[in-house]
Protein backbone atom coordinates (compact mmCIF):
# COMPACT_ATOMS: atom_id res chain seq x y z
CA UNK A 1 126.84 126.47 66.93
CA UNK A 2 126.39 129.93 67.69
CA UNK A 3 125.38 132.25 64.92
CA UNK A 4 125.49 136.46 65.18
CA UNK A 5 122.58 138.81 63.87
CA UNK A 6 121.70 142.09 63.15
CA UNK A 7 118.16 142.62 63.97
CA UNK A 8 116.63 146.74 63.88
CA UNK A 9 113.95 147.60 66.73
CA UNK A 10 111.90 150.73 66.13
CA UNK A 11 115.32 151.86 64.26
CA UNK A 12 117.93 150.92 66.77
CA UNK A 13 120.07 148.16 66.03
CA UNK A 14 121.30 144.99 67.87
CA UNK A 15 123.98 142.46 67.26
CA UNK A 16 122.60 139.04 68.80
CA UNK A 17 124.14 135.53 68.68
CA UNK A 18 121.47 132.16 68.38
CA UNK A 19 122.11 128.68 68.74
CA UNK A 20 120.59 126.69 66.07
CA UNK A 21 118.54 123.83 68.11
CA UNK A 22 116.44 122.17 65.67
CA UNK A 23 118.00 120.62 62.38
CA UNK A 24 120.99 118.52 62.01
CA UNK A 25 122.92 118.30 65.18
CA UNK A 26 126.96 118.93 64.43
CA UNK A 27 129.47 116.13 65.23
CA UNK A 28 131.07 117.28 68.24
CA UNK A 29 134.64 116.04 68.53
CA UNK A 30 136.12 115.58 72.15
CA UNK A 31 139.47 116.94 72.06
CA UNK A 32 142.47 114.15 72.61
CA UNK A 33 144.38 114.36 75.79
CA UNK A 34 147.44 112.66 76.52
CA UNK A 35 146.82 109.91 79.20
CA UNK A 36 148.64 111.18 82.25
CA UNK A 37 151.62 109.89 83.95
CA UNK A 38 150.39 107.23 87.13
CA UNK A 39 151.67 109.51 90.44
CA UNK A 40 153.93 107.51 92.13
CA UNK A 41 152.85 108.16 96.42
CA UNK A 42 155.61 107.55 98.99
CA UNK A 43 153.97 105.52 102.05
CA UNK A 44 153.67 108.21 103.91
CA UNK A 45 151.34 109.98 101.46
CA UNK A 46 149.04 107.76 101.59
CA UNK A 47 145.29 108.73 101.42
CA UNK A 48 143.05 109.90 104.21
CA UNK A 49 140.51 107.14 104.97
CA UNK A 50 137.13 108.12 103.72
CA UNK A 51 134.85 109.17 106.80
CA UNK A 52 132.72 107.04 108.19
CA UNK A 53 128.57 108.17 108.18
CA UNK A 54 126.33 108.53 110.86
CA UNK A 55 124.28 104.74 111.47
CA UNK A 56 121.15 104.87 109.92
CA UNK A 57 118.39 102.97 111.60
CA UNK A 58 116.31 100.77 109.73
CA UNK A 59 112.76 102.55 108.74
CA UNK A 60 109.50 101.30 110.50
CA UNK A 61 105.99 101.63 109.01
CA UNK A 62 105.42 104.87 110.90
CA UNK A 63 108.03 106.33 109.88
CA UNK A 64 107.58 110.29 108.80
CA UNK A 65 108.44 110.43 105.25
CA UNK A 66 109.95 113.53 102.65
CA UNK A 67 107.22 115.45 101.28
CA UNK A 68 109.26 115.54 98.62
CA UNK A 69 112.45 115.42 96.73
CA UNK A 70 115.72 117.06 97.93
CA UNK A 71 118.76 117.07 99.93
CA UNK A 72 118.86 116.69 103.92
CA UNK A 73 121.02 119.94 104.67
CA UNK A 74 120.52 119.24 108.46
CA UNK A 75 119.49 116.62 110.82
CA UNK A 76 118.39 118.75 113.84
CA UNK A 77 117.86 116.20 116.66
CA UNK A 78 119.14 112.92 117.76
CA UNK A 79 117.91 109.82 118.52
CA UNK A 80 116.41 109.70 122.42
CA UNK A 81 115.25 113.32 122.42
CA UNK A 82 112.11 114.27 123.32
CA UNK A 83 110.67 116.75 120.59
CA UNK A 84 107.12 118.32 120.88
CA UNK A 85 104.54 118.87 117.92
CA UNK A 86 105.83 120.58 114.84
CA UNK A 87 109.18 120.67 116.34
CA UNK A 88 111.76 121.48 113.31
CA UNK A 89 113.80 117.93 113.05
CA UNK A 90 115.63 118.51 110.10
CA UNK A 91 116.23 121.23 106.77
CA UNK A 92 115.50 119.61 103.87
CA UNK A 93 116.55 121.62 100.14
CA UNK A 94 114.06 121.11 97.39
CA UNK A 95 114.27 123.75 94.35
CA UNK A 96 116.79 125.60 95.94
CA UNK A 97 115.01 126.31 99.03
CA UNK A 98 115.37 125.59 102.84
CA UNK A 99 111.86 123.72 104.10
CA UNK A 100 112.13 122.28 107.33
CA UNK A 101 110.71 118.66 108.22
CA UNK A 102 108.86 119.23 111.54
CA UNK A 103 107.37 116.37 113.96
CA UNK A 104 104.04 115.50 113.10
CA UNK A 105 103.33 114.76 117.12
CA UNK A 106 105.01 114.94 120.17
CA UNK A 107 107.22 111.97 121.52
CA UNK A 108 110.70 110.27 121.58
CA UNK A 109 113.10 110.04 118.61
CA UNK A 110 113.08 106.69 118.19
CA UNK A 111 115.07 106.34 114.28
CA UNK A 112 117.31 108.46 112.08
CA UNK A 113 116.68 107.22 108.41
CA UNK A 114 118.56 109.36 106.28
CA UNK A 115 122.26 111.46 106.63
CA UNK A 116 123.48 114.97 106.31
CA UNK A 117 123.84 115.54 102.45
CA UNK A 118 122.05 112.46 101.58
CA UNK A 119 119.33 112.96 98.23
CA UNK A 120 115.97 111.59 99.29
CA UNK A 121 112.95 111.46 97.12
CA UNK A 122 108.94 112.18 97.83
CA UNK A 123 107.81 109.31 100.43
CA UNK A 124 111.06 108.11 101.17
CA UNK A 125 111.65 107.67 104.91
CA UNK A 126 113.13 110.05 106.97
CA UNK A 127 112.54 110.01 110.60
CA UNK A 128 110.33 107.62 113.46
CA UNK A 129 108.75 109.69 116.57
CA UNK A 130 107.56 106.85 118.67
């Protein structure tokens, strides 16, 4: 619950509004909605099918893994290429910044753990260079 001051600096004043967040908490009611009416769809409005993701090969012991928590933005390479020492592979968002996962050695693609948009967390797989 918000609650409005009137506090005087060096003899200007200000009209603030505080939340009270220690105490007792207020029962918060939800408001009632009416249920909605079931939409009836003709056949022809049926849904899209959801779409299908990308296979995602099954992670080896070498494996590169995050460095740490985030979403894969971009997957920048395929597997079968050939990519060469710190080589950007994919754009990973932590903290609301872009850091890009690059190859820790030079070699073939060989495994593609994770998908576009998919959460990962620190030391979870992400890619095999073989």
């Amino acid at each position: 619950m918000l609650r409005k001051f009137k506090i005087a600096i060096d003899g200007k004043e200000y009209l603030v509004e505080m939340e009270e967040i220690g105490g007792m908490p207020q029962p918060v009611q939800a408001p009632v909605a009416a249920a909605p009416a079931a939409p009836v769809a003709a056949p022809a409005e049926q849904a899209a099918p959801a779409p299908v993701a990308a296979p995602v090969s099954a992670a080896s012991g070498d494996a590169m893994t995050s460095p740490m928590p985030g979403t894969i933005l971009r997957v920048l390479v395929n597997i079968g290429d050939e990519v060469k020492e710190n080589q950007p592979l994919m754009i990973l968002e932590a903290m609301k910044m872009e850091n890009e996962v690059v190859a820790n050695h030079a070699g073939k693609v060989a495994g593609i753990h994770v998908n576009q948009g998919q959460v990962v967390n620190a030391g979870d797989a992400l890619i095999t260079i073989a």
